[in-house]
PDB file of N, CA and C in Angstrom:
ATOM      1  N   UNK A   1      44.594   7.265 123.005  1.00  0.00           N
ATOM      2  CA  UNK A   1      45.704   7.666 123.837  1.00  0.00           C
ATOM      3  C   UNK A   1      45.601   9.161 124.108  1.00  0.00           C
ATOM      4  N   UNK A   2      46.088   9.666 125.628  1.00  0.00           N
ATOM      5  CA  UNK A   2      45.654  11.008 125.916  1.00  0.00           C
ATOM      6  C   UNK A   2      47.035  11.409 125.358  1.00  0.00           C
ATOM      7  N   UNK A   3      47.176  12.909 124.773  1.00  0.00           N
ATOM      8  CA  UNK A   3      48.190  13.791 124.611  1.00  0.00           C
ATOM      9  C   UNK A   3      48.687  14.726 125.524  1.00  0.00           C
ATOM     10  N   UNK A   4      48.126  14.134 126.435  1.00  0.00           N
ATOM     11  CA  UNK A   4      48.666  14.881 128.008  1.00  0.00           C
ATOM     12  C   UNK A   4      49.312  14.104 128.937  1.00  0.00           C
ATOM     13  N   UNK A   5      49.535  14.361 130.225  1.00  0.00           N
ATOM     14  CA  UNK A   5      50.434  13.689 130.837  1.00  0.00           C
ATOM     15  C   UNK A   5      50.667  14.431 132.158  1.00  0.00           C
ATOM     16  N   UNK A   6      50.173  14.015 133.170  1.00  0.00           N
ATOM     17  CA  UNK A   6      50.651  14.488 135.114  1.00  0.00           C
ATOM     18  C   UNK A   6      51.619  14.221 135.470  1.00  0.00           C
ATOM     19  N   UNK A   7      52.585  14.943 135.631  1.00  0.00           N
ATOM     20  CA  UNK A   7      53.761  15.374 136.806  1.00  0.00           C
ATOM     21  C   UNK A   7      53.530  14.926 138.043  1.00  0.00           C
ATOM     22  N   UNK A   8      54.101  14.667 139.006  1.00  0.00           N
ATOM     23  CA  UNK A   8      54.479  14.520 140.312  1.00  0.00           C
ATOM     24  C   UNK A   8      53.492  15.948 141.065  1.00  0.00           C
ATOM     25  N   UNK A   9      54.683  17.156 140.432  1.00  0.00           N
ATOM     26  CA  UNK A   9      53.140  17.973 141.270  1.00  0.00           C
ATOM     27  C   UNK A   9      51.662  18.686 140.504  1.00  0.00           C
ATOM     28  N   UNK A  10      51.104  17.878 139.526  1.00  0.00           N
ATOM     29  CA  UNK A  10      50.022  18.072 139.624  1.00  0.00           C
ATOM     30  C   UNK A  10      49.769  18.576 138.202  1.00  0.00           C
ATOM     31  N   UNK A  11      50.941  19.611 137.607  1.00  0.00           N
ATOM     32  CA  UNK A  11      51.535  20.503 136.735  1.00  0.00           C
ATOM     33  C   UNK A  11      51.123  19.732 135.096  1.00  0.00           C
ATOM     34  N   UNK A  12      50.545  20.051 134.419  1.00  0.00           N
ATOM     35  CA  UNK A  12      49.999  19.384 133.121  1.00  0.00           C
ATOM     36  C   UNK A  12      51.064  20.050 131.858  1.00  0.00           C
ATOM     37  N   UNK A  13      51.208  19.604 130.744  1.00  0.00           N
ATOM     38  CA  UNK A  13      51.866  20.039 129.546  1.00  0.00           C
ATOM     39  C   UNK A  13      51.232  19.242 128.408  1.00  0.00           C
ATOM     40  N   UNK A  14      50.897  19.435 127.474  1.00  0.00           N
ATOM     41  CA  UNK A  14      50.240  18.500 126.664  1.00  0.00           C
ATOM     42  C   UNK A  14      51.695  18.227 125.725  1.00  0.00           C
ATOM     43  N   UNK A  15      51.477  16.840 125.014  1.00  0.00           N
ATOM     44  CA  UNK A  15      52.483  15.972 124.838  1.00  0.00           C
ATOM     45  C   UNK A  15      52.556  16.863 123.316  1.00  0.00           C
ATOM     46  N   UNK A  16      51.646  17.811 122.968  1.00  0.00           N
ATOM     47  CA  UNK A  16      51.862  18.309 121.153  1.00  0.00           C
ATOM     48  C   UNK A  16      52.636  19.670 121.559  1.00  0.00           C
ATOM     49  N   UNK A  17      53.163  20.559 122.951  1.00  0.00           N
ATOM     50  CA  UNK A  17      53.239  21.370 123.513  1.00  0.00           C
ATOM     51  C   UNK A  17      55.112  21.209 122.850  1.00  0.00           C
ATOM     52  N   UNK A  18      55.178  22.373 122.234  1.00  0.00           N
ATOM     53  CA  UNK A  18      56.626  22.626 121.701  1.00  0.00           C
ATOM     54  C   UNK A  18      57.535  23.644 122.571  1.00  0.00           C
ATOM     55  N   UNK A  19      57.461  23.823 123.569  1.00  0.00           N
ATOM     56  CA  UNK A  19      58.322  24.611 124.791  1.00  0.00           C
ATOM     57  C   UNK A  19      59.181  23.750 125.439  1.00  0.00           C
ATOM     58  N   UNK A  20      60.051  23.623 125.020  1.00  0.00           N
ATOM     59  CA  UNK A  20      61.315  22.685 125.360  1.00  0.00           C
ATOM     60  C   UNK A  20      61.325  22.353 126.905  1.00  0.00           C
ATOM     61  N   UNK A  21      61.386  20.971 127.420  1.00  0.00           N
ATOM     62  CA  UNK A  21      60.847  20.782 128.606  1.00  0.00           C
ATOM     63  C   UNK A  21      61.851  21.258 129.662  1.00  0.00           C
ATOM     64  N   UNK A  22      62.647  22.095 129.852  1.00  0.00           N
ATOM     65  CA  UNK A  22      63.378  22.171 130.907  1.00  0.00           C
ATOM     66  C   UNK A  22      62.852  23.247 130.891  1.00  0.00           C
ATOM     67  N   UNK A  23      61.901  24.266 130.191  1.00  0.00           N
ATOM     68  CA  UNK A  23      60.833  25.796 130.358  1.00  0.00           C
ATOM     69  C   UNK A  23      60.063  25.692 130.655  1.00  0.00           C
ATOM     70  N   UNK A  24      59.392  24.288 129.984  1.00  0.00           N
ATOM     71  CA  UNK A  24      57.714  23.830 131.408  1.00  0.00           C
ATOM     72  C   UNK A  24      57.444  24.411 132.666  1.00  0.00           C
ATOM     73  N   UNK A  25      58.468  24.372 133.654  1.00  0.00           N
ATOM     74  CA  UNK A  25      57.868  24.484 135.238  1.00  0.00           C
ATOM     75  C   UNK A  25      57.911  25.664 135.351  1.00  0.00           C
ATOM     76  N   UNK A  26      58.733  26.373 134.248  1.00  0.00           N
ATOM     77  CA  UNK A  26      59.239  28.209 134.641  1.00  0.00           C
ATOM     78  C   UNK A  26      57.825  28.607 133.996  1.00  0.00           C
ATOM     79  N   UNK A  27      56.986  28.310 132.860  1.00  0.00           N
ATOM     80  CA  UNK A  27      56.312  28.867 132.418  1.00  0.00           C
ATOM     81  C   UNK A  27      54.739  28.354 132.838  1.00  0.00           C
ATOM     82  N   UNK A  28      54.778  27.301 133.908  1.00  0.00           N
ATOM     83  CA  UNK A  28      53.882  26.748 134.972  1.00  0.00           C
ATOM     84  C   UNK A  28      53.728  27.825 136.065  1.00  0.00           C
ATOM     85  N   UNK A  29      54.718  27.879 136.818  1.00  0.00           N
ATOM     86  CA  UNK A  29      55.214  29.079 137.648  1.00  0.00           C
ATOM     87  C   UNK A  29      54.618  29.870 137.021  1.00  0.00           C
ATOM     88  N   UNK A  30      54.790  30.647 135.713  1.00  0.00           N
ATOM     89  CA  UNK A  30      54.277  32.120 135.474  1.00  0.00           C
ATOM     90  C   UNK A  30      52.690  32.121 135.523  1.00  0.00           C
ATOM     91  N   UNK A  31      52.142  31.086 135.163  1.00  0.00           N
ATOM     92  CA  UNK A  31      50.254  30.916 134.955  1.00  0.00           C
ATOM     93  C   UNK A  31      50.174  30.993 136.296  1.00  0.00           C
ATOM     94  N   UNK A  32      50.753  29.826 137.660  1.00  0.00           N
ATOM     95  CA  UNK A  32      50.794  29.995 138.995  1.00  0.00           C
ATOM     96  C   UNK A  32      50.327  31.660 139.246  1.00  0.00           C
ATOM     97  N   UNK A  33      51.467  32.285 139.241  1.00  0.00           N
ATOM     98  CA  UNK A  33      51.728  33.550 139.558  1.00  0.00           C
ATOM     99  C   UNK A  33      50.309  34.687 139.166  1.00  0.00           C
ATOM    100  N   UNK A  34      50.211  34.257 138.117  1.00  0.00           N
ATOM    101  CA  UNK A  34      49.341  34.980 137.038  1.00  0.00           C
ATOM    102  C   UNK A  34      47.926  34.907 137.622  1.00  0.00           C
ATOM    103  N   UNK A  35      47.866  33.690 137.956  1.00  0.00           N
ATOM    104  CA  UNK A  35      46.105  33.109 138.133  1.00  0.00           C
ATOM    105  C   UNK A  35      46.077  33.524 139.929  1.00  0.00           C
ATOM    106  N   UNK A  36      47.482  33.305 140.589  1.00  0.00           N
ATOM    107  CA  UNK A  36      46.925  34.190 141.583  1.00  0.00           C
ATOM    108  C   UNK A  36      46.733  35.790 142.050  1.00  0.00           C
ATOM    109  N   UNK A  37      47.766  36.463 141.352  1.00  0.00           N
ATOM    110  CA  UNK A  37      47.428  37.857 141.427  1.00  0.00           C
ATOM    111  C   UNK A  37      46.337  38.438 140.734  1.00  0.00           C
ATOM    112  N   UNK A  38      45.802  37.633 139.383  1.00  0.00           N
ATOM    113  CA  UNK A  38      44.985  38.909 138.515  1.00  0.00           C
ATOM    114  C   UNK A  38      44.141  37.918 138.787  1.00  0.00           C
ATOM    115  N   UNK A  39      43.506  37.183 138.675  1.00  0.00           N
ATOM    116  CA  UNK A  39      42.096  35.893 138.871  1.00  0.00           C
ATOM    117  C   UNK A  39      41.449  36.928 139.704  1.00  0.00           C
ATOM    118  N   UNK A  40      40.400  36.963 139.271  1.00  0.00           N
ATOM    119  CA  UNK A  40      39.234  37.288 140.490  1.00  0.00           C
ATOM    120  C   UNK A  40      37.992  36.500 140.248  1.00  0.00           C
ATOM    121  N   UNK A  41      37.926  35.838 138.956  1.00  0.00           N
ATOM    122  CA  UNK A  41      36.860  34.525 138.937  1.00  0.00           C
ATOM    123  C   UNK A  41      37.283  34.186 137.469  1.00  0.00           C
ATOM    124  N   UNK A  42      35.830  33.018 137.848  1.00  0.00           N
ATOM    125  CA  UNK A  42      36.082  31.794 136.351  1.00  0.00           C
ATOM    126  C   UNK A  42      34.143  31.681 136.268  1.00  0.00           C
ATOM    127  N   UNK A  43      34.524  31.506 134.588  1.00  0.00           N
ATOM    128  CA  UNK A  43      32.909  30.794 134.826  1.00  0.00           C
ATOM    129  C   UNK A  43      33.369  30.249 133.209  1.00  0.00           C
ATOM    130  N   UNK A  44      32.958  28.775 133.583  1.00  0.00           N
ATOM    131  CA  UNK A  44      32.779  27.945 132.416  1.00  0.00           C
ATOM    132  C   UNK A  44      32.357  27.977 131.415  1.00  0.00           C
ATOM    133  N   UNK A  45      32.098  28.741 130.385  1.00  0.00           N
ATOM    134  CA  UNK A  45      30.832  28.616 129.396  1.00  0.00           C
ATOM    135  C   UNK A  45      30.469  27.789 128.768  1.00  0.00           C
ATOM    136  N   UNK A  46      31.836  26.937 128.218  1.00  0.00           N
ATOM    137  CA  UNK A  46      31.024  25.494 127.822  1.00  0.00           C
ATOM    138  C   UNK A  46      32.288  24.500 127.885  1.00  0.00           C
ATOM    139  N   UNK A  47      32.437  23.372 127.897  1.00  0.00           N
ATOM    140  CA  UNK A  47      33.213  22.562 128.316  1.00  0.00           C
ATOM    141  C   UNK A  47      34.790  22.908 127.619  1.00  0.00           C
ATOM    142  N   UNK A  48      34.707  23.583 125.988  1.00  0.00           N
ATOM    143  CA  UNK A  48      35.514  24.045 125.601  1.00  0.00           C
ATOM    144  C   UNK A  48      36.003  25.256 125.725  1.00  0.00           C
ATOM    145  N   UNK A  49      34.855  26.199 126.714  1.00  0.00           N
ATOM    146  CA  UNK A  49      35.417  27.497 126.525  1.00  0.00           C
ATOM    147  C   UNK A  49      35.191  28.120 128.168  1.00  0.00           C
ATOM    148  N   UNK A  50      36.838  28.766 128.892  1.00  0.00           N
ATOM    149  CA  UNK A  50      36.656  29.104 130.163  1.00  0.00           C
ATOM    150  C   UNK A  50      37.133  30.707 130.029  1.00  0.00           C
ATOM    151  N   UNK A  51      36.481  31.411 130.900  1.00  0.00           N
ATOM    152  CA  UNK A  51      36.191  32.907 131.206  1.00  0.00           C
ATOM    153  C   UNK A  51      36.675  33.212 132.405  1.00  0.00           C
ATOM    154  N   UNK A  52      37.899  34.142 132.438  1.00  0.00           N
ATOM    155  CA  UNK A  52      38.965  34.313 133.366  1.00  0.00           C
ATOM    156  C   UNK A  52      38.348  35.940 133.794  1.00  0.00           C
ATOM    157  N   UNK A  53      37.799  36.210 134.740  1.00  0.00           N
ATOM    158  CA  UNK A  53      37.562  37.473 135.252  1.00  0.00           C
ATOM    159  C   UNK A  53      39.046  37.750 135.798  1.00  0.00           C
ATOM    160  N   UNK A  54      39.569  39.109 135.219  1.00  0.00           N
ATOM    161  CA  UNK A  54      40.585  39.548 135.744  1.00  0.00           C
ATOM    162  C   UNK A  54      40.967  40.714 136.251  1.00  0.00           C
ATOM    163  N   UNK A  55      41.578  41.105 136.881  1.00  0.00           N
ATOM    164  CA  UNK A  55      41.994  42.469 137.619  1.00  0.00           C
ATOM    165  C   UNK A  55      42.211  43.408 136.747  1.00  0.00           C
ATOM    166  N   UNK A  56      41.280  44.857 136.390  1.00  0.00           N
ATOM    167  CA  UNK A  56      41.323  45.550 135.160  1.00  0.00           C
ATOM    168  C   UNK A  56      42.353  46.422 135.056  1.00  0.00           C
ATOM    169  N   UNK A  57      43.812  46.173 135.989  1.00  0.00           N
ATOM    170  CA  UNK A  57      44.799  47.230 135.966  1.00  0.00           C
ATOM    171  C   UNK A  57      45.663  46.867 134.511  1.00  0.00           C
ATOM    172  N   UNK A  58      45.949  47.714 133.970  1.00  0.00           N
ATOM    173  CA  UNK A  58      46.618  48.201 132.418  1.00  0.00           C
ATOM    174  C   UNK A  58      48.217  47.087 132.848  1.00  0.00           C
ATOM    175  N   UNK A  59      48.525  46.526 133.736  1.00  0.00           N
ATOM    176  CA  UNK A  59      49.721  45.797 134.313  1.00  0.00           C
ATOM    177  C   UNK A  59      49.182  44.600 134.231  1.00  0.00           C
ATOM    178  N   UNK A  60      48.393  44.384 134.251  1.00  0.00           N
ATOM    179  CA  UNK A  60      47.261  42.631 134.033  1.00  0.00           C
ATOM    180  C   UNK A  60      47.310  42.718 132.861  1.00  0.00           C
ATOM    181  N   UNK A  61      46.453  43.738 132.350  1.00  0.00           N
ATOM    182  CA  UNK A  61      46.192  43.492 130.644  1.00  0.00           C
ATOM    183  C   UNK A  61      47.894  43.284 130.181  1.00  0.00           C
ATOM    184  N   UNK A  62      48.907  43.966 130.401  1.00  0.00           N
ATOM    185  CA  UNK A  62      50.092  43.529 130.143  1.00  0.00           C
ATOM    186  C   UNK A  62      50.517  42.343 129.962  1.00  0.00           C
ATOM    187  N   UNK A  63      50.755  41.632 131.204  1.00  0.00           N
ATOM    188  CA  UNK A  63      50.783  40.355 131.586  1.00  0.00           C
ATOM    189  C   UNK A  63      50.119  39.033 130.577  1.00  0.00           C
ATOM    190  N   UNK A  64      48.855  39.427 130.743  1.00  0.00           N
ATOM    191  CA  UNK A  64      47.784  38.580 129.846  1.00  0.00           C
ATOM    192  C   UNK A  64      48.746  38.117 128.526  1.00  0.00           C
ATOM    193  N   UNK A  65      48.394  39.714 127.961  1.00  0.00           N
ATOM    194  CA  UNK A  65      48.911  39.796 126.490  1.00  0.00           C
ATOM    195  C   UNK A  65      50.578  38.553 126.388  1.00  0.00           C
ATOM    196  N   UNK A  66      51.187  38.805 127.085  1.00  0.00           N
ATOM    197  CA  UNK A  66      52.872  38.174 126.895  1.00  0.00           C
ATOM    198  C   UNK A  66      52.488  37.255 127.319  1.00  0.00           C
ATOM    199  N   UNK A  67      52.038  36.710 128.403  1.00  0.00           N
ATOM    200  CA  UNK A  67      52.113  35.242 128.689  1.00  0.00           C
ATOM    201  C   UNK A  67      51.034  34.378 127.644  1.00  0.00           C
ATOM    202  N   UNK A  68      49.716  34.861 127.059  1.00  0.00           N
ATOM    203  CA  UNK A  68      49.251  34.415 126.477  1.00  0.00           C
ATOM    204  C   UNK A  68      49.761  34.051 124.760  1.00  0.00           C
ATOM    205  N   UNK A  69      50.560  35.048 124.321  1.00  0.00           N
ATOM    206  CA  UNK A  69      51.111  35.270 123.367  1.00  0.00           C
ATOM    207  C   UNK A  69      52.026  34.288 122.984  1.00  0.00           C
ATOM    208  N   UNK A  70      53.045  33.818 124.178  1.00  0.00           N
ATOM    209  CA  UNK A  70      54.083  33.001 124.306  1.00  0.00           C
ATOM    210  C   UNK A  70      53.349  31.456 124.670  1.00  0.00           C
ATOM    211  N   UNK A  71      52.377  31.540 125.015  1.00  0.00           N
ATOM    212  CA  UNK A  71      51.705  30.227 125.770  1.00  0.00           C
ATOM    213  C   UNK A  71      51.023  29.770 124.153  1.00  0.00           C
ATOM    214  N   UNK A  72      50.751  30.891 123.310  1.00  0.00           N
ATOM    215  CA  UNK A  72      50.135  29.980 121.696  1.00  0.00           C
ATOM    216  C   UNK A  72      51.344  29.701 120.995  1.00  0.00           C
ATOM    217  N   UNK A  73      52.516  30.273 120.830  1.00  0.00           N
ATOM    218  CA  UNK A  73      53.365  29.927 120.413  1.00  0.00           C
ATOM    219  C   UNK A  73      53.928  28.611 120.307  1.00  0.00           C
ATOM    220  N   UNK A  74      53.454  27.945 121.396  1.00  0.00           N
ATOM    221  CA  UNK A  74      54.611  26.560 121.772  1.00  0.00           C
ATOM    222  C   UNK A  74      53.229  25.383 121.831  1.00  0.00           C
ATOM    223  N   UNK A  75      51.592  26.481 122.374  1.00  0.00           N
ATOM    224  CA  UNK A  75      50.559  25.520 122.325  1.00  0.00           C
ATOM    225  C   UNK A  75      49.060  25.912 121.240  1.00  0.00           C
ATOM    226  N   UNK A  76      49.742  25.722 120.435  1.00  0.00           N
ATOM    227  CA  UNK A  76      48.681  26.242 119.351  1.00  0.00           C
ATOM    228  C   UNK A  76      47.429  26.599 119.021  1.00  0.00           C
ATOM    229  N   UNK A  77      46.647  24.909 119.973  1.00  0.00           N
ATOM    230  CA  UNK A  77      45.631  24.896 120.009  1.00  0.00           C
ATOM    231  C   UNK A  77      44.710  25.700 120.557  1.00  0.00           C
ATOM    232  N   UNK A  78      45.235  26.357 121.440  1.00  0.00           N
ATOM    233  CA  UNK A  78      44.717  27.608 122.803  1.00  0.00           C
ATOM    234  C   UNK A  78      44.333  28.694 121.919  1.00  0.00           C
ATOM    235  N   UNK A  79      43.421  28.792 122.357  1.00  0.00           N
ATOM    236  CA  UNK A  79      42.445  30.399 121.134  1.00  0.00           C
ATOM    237  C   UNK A  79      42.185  31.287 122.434  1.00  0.00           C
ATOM    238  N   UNK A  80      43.253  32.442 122.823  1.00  0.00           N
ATOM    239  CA  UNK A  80      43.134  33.436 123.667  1.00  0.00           C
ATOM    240  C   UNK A  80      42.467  34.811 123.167  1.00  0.00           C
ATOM    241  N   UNK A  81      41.567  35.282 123.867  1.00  0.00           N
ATOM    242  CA  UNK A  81      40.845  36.816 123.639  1.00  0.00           C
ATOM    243  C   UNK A  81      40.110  37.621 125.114  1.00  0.00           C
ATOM    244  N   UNK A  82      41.616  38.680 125.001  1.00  0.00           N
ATOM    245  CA  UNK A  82      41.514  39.700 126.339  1.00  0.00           C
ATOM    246  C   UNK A  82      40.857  40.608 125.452  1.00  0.00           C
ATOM    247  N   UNK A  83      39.660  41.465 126.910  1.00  0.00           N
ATOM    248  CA  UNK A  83      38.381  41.798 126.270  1.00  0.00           C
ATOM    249  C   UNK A  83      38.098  42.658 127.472  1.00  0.00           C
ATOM    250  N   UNK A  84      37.221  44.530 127.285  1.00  0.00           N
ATOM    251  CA  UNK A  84      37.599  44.777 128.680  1.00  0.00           C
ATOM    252  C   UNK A  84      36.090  45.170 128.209  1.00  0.00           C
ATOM    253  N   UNK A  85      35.237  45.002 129.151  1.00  0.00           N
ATOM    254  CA  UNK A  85      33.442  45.974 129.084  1.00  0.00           C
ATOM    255  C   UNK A  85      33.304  46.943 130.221  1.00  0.00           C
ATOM    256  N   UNK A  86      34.461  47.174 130.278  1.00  0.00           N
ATOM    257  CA  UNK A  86      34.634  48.529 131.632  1.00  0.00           C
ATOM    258  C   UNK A  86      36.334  49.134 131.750  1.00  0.00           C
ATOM    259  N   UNK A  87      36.583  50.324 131.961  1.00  0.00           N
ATOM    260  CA  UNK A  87      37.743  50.361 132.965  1.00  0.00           C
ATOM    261  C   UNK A  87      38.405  49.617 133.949  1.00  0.00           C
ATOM    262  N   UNK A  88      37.596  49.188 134.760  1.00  0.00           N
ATOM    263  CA  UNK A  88      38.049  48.346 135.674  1.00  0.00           C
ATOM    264  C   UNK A  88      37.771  46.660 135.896  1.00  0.00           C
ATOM    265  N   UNK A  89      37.019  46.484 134.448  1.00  0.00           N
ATOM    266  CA  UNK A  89      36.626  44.993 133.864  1.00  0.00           C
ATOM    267  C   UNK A  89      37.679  44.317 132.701  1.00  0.00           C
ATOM    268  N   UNK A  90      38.328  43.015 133.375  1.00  0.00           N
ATOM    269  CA  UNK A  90      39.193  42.465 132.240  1.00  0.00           C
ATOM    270  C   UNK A  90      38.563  41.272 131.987  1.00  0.00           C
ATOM    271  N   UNK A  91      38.428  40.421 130.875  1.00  0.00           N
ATOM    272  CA  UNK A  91      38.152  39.398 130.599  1.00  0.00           C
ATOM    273  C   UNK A  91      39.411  38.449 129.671  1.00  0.00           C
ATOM    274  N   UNK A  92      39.946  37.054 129.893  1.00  0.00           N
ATOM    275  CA  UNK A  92      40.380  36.079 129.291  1.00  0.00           C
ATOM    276  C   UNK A  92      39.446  35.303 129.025  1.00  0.00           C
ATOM    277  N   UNK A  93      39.174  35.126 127.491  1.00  0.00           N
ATOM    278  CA  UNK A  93      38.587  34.032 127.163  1.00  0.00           C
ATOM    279  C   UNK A  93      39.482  32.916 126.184  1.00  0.00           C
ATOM    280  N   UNK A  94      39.787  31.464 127.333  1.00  0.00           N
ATOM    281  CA  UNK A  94      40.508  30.184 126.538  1.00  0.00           C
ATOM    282  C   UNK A  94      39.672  29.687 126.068  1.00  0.00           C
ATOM    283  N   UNK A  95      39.775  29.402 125.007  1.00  0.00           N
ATOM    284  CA  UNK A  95      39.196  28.451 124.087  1.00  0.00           C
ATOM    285  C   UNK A  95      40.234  27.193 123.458  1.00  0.00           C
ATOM    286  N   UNK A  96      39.885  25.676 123.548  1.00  0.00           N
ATOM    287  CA  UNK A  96      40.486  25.162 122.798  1.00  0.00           C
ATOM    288  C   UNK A  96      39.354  23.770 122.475  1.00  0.00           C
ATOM    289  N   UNK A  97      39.960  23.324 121.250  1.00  0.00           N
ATOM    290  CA  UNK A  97      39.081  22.100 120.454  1.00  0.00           C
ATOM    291  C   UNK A  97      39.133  21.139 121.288  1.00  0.00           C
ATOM    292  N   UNK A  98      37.712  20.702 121.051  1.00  0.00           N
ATOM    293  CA  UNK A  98      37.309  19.381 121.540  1.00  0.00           C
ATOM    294  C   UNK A  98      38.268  18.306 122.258  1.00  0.00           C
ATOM    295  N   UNK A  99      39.299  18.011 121.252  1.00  0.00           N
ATOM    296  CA  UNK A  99      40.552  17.577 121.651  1.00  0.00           C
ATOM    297  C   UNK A  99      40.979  17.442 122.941  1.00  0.00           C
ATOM    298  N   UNK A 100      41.311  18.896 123.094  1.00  0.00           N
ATOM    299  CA  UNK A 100      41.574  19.241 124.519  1.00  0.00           C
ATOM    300  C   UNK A 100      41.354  19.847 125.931  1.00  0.00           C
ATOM    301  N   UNK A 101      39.804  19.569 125.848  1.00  0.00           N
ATOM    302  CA  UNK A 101      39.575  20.067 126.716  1.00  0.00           C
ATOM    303  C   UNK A 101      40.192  19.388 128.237  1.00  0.00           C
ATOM    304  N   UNK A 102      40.418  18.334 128.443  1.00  0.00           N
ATOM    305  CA  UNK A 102      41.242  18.088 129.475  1.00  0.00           C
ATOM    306  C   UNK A 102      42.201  18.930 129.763  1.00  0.00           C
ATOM    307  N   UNK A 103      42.881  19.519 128.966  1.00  0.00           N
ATOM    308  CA  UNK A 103      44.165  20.722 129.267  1.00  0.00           C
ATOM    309  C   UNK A 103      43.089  21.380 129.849  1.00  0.00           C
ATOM    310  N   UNK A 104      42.009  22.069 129.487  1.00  0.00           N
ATOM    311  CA  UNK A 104      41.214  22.983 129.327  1.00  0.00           C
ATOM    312  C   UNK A 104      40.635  23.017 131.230  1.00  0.00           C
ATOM    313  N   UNK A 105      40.440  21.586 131.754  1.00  0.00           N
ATOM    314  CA  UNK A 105      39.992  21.161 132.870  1.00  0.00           C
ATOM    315  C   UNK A 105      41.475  21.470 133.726  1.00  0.00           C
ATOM    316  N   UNK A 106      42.352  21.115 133.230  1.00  0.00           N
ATOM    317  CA  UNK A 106      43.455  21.442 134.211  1.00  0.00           C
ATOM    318  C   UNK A 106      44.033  22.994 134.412  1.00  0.00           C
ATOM    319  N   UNK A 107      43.533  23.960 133.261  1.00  0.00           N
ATOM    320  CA  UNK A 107      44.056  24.882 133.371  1.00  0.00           C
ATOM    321  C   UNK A 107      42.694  25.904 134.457  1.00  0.00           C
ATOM    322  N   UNK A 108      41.608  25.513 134.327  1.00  0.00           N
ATOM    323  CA  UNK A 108      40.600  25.970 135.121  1.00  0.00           C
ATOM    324  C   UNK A 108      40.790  25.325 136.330  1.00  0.00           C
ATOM    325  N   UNK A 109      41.466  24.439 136.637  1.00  0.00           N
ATOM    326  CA  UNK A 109      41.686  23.804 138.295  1.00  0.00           C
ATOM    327  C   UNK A 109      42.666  24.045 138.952  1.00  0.00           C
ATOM    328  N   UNK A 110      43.596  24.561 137.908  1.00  0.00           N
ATOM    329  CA  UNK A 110      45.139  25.420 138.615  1.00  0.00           C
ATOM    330  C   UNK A 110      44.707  27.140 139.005  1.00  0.00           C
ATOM    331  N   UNK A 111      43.534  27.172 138.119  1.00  0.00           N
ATOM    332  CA  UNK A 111      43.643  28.902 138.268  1.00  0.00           C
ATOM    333  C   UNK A 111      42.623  28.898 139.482  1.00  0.00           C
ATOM    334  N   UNK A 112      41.535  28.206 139.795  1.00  0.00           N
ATOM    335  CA  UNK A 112      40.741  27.851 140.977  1.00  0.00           C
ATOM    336  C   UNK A 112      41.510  27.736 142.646  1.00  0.00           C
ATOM    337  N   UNK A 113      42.740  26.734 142.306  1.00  0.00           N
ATOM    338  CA  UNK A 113      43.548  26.124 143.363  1.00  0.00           C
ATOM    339  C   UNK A 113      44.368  27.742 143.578  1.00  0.00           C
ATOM    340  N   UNK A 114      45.196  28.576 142.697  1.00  0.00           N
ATOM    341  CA  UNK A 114      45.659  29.514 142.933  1.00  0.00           C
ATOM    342  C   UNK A 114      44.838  30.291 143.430  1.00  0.00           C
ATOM    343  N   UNK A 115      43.873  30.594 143.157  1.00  0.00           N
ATOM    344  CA  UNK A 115      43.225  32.200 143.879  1.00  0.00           C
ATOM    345  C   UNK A 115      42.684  31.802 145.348  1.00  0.00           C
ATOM    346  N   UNK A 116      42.583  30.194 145.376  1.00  0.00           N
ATOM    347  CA  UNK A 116      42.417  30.132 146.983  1.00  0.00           C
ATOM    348  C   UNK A 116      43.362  30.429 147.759  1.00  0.00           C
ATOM    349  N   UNK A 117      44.813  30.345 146.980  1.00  0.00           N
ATOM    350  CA  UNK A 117      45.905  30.352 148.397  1.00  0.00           C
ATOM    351  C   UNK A 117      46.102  31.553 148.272  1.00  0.00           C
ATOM    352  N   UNK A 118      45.696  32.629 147.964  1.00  0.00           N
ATOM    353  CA  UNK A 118      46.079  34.251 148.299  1.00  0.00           C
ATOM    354  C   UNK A 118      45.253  34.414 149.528  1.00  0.00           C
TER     355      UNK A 118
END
């Protein structure tokens, strides 16, 4: 049995995800938001682990930090590490277990789908 579960629009939450569901879409919305302003690429590294090229302004790295912070809180499994090899270079690296990489597929296809509509 999967521990996940599709919404109407598209929007994923995994079923072990402790963020009380009437905060789901607000904190959907914020990754939305997130993956389209700071995204500037993705590259897969391995089925469990995706690499968020991000916008190296000190207001991203902000961002990152709180939403990622609050996003392990409620989803445990998510192993986040912001990482900069330049001034103007940000890196997110998600990591999560085997388990879940389906979250893992949906969260790399929301952040893909967002940076097209800018």
């Amino acid at each position: 049995m999967s521990d996940h579960h599709i919404t109407t629009d598209d929007a994923w939450v995994p079923d072990s995800c402790t963020l009380p569901t009437v905060e789901r879409p607000l904190r959907v919305a914020e990754f939305d938001q997130f993956f389209a302003e700071a995204v500037r690429g993705a590259d897969r590294v391995s089925a469990q682990h995706l690499r968020l090229r991000l916008d190296g302004a000190a207001q991203v790295e902000e961002t990152a930090r709180d939403l990622t912070a609050r996003e392990s809180s409620c989803c445990s499994f998510f192993a986040f590490h912001l990482s900069r090899s330049g001034p103007d270079s940000l890196a997110l690296d998600v990591r999560v277990p085997a388990g879940h990489v389906d979250v893992l597929d949906a969260l790399a296809a929301r952040a893909a789908a967002r940076r097209c509509d800018r």
